[in-house]
Protein backbone atom coordinates (compact mmCIF):
# COMPACT_ATOMS: atom_id res chain seq x y z
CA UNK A 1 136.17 132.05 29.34
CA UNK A 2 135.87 133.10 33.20
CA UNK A 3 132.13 134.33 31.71
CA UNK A 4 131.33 130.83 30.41
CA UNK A 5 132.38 129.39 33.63
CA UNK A 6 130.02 131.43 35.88
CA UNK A 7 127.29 130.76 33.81
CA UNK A 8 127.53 126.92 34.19
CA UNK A 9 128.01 128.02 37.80
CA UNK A 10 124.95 129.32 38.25
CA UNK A 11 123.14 126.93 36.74
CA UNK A 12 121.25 124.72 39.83
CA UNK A 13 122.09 120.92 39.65
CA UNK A 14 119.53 118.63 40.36
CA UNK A 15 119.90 115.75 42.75
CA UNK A 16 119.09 112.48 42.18
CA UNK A 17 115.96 112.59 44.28
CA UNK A 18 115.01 114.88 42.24
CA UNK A 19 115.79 113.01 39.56
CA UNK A 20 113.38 110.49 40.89
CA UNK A 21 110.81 112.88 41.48
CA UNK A 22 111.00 114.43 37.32
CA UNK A 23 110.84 110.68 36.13
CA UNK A 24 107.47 110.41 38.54
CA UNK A 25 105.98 113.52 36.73
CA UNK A 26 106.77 112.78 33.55
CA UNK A 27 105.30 109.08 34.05
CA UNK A 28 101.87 110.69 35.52
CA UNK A 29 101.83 112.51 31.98
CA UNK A 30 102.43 109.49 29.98
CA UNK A 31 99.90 106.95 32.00
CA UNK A 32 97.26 110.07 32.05
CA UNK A 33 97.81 110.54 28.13
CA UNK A 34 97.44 106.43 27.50
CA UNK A 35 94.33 105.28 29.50
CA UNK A 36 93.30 107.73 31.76
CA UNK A 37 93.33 105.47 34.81
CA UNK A 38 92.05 107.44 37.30
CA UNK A 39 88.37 107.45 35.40
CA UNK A 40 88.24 103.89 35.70
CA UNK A 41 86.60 101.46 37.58
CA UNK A 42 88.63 98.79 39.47
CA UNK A 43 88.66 95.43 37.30
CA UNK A 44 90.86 94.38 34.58
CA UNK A 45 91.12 95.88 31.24
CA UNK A 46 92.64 95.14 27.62
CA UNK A 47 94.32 97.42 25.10
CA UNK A 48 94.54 95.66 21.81
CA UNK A 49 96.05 96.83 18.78
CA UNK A 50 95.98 93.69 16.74
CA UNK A 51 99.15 92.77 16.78
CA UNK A 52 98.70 89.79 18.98
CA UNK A 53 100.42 90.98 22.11
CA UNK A 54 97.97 92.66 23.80
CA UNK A 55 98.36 94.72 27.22
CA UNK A 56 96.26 94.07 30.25
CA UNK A 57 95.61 96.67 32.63
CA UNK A 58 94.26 95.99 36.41
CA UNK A 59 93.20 98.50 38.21
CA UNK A 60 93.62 97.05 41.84
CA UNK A 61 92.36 99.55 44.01
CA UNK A 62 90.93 103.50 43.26
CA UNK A 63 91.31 105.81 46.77
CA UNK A 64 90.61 109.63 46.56
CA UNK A 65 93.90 110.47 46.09
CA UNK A 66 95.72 107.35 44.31
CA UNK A 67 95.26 104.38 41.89
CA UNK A 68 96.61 101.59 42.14
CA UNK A 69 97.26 98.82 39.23
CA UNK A 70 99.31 96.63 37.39
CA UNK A 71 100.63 97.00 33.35
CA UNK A 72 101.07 93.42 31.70
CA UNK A 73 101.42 91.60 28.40
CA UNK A 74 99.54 88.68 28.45
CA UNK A 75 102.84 86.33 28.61
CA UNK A 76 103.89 84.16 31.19
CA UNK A 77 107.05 83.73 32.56
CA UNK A 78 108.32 80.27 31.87
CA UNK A 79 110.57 79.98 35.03
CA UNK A 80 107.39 81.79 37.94
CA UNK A 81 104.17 81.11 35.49
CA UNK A 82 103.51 84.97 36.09
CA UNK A 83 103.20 87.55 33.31
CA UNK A 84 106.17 89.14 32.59
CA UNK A 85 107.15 91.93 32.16
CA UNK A 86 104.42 93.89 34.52
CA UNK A 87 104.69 96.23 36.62
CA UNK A 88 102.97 97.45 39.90
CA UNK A 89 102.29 101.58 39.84
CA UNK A 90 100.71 103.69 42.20
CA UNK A 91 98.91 106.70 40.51
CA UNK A 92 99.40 110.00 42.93
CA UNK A 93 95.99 112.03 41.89
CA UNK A 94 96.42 115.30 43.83
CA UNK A 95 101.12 115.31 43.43
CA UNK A 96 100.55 114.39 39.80
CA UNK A 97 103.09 111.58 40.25
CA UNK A 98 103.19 108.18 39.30
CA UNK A 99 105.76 106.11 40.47
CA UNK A 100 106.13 102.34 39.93
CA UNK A 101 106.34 100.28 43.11
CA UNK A 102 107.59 97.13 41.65
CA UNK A 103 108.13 95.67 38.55
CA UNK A 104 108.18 91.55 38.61
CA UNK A 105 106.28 89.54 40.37
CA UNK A 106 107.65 88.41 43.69
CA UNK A 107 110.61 91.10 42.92
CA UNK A 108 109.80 94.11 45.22
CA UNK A 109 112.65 96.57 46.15
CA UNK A 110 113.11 94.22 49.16
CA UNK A 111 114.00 91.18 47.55
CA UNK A 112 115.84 93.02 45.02
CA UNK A 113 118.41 95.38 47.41
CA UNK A 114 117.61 94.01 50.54
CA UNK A 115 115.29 95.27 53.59
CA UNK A 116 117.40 98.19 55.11
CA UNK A 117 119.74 99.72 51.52
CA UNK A 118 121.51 102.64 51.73
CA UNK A 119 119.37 105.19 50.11
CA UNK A 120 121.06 105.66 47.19
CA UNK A 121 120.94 102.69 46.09
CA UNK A 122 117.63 102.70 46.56
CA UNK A 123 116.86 105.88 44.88
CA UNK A 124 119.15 103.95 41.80
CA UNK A 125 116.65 101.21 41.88
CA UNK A 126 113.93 103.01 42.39
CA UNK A 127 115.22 105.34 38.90
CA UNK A 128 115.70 102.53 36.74
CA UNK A 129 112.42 100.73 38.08
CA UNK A 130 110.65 104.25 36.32
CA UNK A 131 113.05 104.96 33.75
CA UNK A 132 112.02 101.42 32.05
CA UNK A 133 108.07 102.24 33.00
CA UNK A 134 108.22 105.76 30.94
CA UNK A 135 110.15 103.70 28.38
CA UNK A 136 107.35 101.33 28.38
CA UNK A 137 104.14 103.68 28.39
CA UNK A 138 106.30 105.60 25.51
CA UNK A 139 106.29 102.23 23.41
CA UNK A 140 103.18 101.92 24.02
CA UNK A 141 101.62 105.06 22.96
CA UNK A 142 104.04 104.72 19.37
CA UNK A 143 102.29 101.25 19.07
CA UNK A 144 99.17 102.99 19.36
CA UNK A 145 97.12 101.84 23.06
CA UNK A 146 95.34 104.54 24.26
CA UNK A 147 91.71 105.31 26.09
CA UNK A 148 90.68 103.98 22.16
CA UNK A 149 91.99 100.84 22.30
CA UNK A 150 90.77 100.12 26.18
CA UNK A 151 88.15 97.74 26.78
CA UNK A 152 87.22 95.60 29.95
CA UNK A 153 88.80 91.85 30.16
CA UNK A 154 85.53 90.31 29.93
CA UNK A 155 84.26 92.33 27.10
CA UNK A 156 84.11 91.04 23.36
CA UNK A 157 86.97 92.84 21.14
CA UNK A 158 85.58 94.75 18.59
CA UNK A 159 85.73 93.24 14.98
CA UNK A 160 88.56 93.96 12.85
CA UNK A 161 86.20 93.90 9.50
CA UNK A 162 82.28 93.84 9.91
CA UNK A 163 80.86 90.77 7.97
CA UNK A 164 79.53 91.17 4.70
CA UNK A 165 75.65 89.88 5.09
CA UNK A 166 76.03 89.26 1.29
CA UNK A 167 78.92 86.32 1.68
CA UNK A 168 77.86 82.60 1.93
């Protein structure tokens, strides 16, 4: 027993920033693996699947180092008229982090917690702020989105069945 008990000992516990930072390297994987963002060109893009609820992607901004851009069904809240749920993410090229900034509209961190939070509770927000984005891009991928199913907003979808030049 005294055996098992050093061995848990020794085993290094991980803090909750760097919690935080896994989550942000585990989302980098996900949102590299789905669409690939930082080969894109800033505009708006659309993954469809077909099943009616399609995801737009915005890429706001592309620097050397990060992307910046915002993950959204195409539904509007009812109460702000914004789509809903979104989130804002900030793609860290060279840390391989990505780490979502925000996710509702006129809900940053500050109007959530306040302007001056003790840091863990910001570090809690800032966890389940990411936790629900990996949860999201995982969804995602199951449904099937990808680089495949990526087109830009203003671009006609791709038909389901080619017309048959044969049918009056």
């Amino acid at each position: 027993m005294a055996q098992a008990l050093s061995r848990i000992d020794r085993i290094p516990r991980l803090s909750r920033l760097g919690w935080l930072m896994g989550l942000y390297a585990e989302n980098y994987g996900h949102l590299v693996r789905l669409f690939a963002p930082q080969h894109l060109a800033a505009g708006s893009y659309v993954s469809s699947i077909g099943d009616g609820l399609d995801l737009r992607l915005d890429v706001i901004e592309c620097h050397r180092y990060t992307v910046e851009l915002r993950m959204t069904y195409d539904i509007c809240d009812p109460v702000t008229g914004e789509p809903d749920p979104s989130a804002y993410v900030r793609l860290y090229q060279d840390a391989r982090q990505v780490e979502a900034t925000h996710c509702y509209v006129g809900r940053r961190w500050q109007d959530v917690v306040g302007m001056y939070p003790p840091a863990d509770e910001l570090i809690s927000h800032r966890m389940r702020m990411n936790t629900f984005l990996g949860k999201w891009m995982e969804y995602l991928a199951e449904r099937g989105h990808g680089v495949a199913t990526l087109r830009l907003a203003d671009a006609p979808a791709v038909p389901k069945r080619l017309p048959n030049v044969l049918e009056h």
